[in-house]
N, C-alpha and C. Protein backbone atom coordinates (compact mmCIF):
# COMPACT_ATOMS: atom_id res chain seq x y z
N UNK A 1 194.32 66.21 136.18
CA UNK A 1 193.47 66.07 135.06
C UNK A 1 194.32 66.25 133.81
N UNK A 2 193.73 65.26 132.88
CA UNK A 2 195.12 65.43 131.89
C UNK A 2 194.30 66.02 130.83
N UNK A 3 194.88 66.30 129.21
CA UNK A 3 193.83 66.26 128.44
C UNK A 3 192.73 66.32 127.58
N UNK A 4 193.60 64.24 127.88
CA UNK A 4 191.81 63.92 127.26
C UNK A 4 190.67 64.24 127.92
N UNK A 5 190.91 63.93 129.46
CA UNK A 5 190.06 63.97 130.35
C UNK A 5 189.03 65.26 130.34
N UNK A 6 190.16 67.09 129.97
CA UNK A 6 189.95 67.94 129.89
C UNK A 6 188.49 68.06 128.54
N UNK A 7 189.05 67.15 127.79
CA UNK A 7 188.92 67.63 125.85
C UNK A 7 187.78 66.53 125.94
N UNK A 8 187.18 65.10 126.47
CA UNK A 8 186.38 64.74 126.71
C UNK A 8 185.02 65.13 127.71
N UNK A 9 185.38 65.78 128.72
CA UNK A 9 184.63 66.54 129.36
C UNK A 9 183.83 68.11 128.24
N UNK A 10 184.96 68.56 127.73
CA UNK A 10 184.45 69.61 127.33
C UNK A 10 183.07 68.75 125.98
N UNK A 11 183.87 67.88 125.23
CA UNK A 11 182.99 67.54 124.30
C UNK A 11 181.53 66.74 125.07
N UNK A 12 181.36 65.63 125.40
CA UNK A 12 180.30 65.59 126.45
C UNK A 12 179.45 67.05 127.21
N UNK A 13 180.07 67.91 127.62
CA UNK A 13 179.39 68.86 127.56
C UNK A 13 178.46 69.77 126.99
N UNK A 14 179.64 69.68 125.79
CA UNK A 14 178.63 70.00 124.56
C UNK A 14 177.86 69.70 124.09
N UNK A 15 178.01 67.92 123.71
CA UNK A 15 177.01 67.21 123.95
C UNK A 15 176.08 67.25 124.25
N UNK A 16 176.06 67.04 125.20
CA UNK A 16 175.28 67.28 126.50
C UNK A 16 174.34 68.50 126.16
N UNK A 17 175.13 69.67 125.74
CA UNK A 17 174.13 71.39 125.47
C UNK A 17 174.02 70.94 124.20
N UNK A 18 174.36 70.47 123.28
CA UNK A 18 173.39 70.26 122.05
C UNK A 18 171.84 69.62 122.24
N UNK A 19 172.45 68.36 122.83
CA UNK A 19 171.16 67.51 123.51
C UNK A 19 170.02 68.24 124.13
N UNK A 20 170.31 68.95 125.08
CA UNK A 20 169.47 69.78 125.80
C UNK A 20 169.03 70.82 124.57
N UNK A 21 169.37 71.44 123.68
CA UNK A 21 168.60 72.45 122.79
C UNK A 21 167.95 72.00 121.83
N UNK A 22 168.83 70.87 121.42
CA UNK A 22 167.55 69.75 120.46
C UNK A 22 166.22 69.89 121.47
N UNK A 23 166.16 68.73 122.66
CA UNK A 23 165.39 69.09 123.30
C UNK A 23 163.98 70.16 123.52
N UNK A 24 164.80 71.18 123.47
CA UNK A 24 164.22 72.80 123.97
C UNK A 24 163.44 72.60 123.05
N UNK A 25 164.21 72.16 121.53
CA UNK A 25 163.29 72.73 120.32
C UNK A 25 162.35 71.81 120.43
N UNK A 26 162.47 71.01 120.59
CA UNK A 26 161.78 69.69 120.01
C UNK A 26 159.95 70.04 121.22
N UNK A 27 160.56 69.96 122.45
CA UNK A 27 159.58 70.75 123.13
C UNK A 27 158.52 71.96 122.88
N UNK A 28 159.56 72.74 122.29
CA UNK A 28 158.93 74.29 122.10
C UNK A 28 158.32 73.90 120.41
N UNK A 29 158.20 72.81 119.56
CA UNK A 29 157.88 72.45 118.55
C UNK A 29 156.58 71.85 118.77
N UNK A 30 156.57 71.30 120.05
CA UNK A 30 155.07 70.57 120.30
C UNK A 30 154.45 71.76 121.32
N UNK A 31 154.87 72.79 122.21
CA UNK A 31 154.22 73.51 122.29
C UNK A 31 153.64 74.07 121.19
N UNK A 32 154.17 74.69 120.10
CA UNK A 32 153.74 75.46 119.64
C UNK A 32 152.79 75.16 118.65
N UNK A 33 152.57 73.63 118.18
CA UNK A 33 151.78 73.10 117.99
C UNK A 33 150.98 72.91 118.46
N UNK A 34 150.67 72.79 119.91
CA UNK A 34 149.36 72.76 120.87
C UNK A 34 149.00 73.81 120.81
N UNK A 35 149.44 74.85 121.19
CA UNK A 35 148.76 76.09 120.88
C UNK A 35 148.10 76.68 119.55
N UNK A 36 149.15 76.03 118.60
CA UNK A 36 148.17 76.15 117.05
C UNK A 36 146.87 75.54 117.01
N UNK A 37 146.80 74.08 117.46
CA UNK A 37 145.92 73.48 117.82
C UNK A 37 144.66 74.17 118.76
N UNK A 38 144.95 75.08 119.75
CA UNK A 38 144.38 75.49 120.35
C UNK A 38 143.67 76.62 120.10
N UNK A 39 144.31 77.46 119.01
CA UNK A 39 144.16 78.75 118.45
C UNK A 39 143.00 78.27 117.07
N UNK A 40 143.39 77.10 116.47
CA UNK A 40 142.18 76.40 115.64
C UNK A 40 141.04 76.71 115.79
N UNK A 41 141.06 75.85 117.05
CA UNK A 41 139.53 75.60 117.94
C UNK A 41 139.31 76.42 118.35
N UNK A 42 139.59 77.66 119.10
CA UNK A 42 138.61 78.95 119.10
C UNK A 42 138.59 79.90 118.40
N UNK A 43 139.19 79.69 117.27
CA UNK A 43 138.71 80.23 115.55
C UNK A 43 137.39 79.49 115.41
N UNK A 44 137.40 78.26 115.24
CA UNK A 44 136.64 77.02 114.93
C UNK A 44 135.36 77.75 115.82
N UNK A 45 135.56 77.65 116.46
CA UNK A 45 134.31 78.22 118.04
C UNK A 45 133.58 79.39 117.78
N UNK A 46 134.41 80.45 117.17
CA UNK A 46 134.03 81.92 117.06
C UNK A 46 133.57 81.79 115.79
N UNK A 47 134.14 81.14 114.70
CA UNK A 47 133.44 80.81 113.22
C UNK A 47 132.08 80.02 113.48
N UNK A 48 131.68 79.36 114.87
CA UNK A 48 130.39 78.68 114.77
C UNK A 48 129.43 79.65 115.34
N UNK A 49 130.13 80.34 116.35
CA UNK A 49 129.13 81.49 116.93
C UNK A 49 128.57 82.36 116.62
N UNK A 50 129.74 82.58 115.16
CA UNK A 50 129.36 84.00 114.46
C UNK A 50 128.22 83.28 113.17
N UNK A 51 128.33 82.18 113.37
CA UNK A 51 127.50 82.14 112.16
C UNK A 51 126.10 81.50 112.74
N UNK A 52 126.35 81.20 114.18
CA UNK A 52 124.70 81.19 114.90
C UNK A 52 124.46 82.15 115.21
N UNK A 53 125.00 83.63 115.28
CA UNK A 53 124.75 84.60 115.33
C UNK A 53 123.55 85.32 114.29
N UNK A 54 125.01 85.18 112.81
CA UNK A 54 124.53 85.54 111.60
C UNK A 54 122.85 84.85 111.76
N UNK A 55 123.19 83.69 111.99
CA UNK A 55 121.63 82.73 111.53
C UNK A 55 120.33 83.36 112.28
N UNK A 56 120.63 83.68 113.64
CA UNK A 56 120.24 84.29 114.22
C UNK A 56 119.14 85.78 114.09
N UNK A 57 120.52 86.38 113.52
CA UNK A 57 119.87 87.73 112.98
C UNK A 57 119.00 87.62 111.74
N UNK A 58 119.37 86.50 110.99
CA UNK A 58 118.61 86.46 109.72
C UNK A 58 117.00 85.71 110.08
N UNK A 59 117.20 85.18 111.18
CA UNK A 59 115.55 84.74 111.79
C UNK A 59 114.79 85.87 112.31
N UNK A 60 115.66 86.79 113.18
CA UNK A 60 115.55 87.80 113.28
C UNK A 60 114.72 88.47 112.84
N UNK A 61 114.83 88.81 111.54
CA UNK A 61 114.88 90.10 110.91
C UNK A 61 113.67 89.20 109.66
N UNK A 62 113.67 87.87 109.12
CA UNK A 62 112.65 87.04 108.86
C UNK A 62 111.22 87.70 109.70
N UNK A 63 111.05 87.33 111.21
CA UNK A 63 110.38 87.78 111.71
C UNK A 63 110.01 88.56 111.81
N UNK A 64 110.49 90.01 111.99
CA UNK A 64 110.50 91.42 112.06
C UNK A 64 109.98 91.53 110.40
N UNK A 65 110.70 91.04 109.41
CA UNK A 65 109.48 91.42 107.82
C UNK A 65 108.06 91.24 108.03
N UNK A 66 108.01 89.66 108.29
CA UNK A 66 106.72 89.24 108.15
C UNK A 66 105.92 90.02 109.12
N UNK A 67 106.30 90.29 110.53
CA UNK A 67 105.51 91.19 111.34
C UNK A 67 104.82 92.53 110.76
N UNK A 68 106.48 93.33 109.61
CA UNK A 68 105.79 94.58 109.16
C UNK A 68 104.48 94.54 108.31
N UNK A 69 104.83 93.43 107.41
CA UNK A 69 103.82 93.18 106.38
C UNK A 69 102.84 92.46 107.13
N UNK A 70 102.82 92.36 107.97
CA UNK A 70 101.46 91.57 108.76
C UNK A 70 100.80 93.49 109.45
N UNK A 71 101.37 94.06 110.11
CA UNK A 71 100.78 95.18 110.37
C UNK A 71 100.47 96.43 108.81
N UNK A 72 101.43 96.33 108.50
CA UNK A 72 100.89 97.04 107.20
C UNK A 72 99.63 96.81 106.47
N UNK A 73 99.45 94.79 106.27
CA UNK A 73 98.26 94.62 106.03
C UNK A 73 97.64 94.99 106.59
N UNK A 74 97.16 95.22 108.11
CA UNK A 74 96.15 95.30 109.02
C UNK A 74 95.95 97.11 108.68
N UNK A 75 97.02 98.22 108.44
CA UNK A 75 96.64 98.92 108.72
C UNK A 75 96.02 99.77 107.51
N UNK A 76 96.29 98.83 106.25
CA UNK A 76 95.59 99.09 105.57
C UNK A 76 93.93 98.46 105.25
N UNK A 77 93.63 97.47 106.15
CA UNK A 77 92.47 97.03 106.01
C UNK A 77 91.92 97.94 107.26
N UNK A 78 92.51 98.68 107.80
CA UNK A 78 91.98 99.53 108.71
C UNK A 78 91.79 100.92 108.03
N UNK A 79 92.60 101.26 107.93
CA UNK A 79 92.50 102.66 106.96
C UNK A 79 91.40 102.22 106.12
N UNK A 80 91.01 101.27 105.27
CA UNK A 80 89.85 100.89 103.95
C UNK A 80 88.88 100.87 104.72
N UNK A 81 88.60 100.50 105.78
CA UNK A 81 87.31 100.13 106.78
C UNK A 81 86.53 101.48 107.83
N UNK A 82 88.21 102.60 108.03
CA UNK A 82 87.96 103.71 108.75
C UNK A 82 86.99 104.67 107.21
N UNK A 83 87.59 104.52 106.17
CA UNK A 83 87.05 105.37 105.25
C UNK A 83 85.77 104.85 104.68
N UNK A 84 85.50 103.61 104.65
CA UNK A 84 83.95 102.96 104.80
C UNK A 84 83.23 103.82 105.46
N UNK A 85 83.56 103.69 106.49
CA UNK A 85 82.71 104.05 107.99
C UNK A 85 82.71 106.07 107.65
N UNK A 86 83.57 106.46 107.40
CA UNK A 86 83.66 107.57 107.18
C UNK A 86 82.28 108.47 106.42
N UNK A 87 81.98 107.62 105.29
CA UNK A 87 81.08 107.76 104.59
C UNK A 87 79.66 107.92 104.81
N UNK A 88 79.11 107.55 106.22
CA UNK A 88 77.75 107.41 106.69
C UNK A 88 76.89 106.87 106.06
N UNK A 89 75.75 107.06 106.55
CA UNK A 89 74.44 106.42 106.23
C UNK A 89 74.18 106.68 104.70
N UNK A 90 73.70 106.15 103.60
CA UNK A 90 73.15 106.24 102.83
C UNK A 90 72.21 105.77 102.26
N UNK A 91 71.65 106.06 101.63
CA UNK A 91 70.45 105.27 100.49
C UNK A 91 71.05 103.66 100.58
N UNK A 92 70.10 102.68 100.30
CA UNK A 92 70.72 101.22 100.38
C UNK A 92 70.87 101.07 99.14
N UNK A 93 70.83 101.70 98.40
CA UNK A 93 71.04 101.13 96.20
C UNK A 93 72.00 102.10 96.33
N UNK A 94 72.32 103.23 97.30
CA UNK A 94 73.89 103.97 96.94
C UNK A 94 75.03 103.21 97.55
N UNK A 95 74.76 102.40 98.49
CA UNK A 95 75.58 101.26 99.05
C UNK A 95 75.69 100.01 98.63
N UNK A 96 74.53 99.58 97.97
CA UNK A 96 74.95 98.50 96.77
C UNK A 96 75.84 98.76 95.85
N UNK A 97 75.46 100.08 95.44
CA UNK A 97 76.41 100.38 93.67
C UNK A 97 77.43 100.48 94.62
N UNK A 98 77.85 101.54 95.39
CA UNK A 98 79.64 101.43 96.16
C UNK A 98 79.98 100.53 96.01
N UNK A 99 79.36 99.03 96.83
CA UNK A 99 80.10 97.95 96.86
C UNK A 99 80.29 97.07 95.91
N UNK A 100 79.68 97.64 94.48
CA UNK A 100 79.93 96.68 93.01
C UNK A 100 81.07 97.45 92.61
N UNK A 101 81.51 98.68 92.80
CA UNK A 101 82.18 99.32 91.90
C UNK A 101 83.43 98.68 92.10
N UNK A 102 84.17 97.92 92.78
CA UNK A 102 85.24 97.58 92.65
C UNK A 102 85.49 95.67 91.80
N UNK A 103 84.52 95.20 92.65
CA UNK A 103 84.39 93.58 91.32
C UNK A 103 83.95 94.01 90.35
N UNK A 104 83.13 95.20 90.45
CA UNK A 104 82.95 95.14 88.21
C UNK A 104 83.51 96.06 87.83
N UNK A 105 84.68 97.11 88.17
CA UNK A 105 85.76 97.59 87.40
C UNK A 105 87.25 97.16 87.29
N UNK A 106 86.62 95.75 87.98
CA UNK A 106 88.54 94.69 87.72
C UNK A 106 88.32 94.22 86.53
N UNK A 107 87.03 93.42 86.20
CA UNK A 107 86.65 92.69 85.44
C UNK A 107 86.82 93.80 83.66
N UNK A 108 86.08 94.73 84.13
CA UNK A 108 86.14 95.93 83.03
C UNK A 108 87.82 96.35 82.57
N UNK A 109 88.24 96.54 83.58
CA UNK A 109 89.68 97.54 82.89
C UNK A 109 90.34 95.99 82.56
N UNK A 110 90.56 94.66 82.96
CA UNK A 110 90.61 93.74 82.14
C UNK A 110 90.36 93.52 80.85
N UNK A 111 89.15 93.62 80.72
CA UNK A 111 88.34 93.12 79.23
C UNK A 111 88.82 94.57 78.16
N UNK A 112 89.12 95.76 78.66
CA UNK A 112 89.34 96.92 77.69
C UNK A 112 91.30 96.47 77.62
N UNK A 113 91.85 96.32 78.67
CA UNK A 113 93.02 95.52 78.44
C UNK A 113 93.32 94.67 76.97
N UNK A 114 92.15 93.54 77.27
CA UNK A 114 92.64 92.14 76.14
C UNK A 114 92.22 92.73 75.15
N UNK A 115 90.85 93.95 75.06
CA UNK A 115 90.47 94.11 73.93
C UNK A 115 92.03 94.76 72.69
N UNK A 116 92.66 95.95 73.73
CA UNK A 116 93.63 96.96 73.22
C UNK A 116 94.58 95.93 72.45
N UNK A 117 94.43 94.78 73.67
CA UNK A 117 95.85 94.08 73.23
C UNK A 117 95.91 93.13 72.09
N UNK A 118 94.76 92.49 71.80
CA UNK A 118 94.55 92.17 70.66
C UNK A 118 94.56 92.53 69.67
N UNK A 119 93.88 93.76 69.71
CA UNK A 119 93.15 94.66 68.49
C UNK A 119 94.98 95.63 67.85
N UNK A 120 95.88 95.49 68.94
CA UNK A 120 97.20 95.60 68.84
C UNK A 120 97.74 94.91 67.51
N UNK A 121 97.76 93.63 68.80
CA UNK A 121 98.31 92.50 67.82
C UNK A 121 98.01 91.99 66.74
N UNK A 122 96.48 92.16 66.45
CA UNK A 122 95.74 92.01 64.63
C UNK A 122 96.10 93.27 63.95
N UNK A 123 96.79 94.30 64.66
CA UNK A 123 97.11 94.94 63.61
C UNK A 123 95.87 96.25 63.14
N UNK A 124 94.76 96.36 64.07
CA UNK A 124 93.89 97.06 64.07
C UNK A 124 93.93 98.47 64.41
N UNK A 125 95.03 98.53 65.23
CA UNK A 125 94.99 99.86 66.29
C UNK A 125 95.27 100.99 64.81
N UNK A 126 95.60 100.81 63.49
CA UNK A 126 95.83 102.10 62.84
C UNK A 126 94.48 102.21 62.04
N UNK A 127 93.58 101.61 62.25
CA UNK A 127 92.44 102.54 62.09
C UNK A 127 91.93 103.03 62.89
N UNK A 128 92.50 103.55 64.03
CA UNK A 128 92.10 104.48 64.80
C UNK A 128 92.88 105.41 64.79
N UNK A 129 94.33 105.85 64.71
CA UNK A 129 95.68 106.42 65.16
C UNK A 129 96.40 106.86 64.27
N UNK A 130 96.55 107.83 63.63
CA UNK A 130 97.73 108.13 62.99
C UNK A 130 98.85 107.70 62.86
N UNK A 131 99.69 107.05 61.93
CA UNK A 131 101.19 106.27 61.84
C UNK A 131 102.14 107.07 62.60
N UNK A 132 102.00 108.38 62.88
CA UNK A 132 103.34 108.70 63.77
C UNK A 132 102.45 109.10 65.10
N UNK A 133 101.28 108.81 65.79
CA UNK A 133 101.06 109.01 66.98
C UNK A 133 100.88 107.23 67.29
N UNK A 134 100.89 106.48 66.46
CA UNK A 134 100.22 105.20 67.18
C UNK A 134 101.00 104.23 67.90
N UNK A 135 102.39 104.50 67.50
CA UNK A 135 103.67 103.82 68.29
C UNK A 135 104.02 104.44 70.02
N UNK A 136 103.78 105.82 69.82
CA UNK A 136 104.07 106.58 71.38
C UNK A 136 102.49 106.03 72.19
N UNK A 137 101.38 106.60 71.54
CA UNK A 137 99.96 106.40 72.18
C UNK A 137 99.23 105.12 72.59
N UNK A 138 100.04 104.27 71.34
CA UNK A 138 99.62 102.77 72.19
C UNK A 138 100.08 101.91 73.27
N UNK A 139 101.83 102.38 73.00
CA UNK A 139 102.35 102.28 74.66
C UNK A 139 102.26 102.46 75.58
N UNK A 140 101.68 103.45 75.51
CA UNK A 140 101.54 104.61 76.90
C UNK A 140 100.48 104.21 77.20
N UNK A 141 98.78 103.62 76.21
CA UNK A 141 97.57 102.99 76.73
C UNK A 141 97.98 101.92 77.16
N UNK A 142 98.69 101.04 76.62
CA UNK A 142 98.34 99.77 77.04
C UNK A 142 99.41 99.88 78.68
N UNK A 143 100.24 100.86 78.85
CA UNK A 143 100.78 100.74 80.19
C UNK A 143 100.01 101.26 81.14
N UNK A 144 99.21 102.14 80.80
CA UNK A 144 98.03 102.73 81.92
C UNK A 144 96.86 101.50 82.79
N UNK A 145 96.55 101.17 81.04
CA UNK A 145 95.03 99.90 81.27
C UNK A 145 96.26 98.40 82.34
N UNK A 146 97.07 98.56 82.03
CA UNK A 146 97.93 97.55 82.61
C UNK A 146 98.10 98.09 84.08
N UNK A 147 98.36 99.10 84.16
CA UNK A 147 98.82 99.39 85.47
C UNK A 147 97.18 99.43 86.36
N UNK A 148 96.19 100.27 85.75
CA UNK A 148 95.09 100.03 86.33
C UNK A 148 94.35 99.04 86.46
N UNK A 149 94.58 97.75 85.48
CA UNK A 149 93.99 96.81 85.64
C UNK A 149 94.69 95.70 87.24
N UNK A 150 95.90 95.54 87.63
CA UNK A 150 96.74 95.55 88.21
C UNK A 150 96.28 95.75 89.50
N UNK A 151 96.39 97.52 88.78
CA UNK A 151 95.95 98.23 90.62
C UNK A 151 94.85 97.82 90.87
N UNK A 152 94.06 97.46 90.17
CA UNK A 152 92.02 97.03 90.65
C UNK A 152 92.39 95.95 91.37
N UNK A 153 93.03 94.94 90.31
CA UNK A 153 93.01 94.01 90.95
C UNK A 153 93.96 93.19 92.17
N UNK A 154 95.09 94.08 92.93
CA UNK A 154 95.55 93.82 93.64
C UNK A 154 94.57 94.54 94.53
N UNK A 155 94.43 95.70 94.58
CA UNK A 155 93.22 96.56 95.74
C UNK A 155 92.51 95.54 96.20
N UNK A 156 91.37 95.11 95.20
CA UNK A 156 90.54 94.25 95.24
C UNK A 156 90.35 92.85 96.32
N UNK A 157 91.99 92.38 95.78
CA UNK A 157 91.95 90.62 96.37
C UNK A 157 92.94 90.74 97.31
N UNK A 158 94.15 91.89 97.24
CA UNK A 158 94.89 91.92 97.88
C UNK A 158 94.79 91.17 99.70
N UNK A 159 94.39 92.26 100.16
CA UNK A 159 93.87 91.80 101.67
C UNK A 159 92.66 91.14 101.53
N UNK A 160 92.37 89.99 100.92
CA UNK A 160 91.22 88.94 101.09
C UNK A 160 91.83 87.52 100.94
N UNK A 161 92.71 87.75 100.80
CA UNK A 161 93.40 85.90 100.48
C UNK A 161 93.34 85.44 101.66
N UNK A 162 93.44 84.63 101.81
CA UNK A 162 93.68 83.47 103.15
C UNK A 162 95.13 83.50 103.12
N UNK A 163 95.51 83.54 104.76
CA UNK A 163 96.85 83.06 105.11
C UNK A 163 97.94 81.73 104.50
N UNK A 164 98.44 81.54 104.29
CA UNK A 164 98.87 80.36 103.84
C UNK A 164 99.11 79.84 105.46
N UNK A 165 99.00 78.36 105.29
CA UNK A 165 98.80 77.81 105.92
C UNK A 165 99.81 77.77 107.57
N UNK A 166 101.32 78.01 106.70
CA UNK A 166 101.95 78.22 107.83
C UNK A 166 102.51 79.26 108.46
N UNK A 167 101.65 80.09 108.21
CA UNK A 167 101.43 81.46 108.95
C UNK A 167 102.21 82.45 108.48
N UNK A 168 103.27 82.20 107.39
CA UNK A 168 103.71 83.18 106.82
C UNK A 168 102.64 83.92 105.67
N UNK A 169 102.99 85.20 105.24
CA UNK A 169 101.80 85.71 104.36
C UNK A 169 102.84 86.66 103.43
């Protein structure tokens, strides 16, 4: 062996092991791309699950409201109906007036409402009120008659509406 023979062999060899590690890489370049690829898609997978999850819980828990407020209503038209009943027998004109007192004191703490609020706004309320009580005292009325007019009238109609149609309430 002479050598070239020696010095050509060795280079071909090398060759040869360059070739082969190009190779390696070039291989281990599309592995590791398939696996990126692969690692995507069950990101991709777990990002769809978690958010049929999420969706899930938020139907969930949709349901579970409307249920509370569906029993809450009930248990307050139960509680209003146990304390009816509570009351017994009476005179039939003491059971008429009971059952006006609530449609004709919505209508009332209303009408003393628009009256305040007007009689406000024309500028009337200081012939009744002293200039340094009429700024604290008229606030404080018109938030009461507001709040009671309010409370009558949610009491009132509250649990009497009709369902809406598609069964949410």
């Amino acid at each position: 062996m002479d050598l070239f023979e020696l010095g050509s062999s060795a280079a071909t060899g090398g060759l040869l092991g360059m070739v082969g590690t190009a190779m390696g890489r070039v291989a281990g370049y599309f592995e590791a791309r398939q696996a990126n690829a692969h690692e995507r898609e069950r990101w991709q997978h777990e990002r769809t699950l978690q958010a049929g999850e999420a969706e899930h819980a938020a139907r969930r828990s949709d349901v579970e409201h409307a249920h509370d407020r569906q029993m809450a209503s009930y248990e307050g038209l139960s509680e209003s109906l146990r304390a009816e009943a509570s009351l017994g027998e009476a005179y039939r004109w003491v059971n008429a007036i009971r059952a006006l007192v609530r449609p004709i004191l919505t209508p009332i703490l209303w009408a003393v409402y628009l009256v305040v609020f007007f009689a406000i706004i024309e500028g009337n309320a200081r012939n009744f009120l002293s200039a340094d009580a009429q700024d604290e005292f008229i606030g404080y009325f018109i938030a009461n008659i507001a709040f009671a007019a309010s409370a009558a009238t949610l009491w009132w109609f509250g649990d009497r509406a009709l369902p809406p149609r598609d069964g949410r309430r």
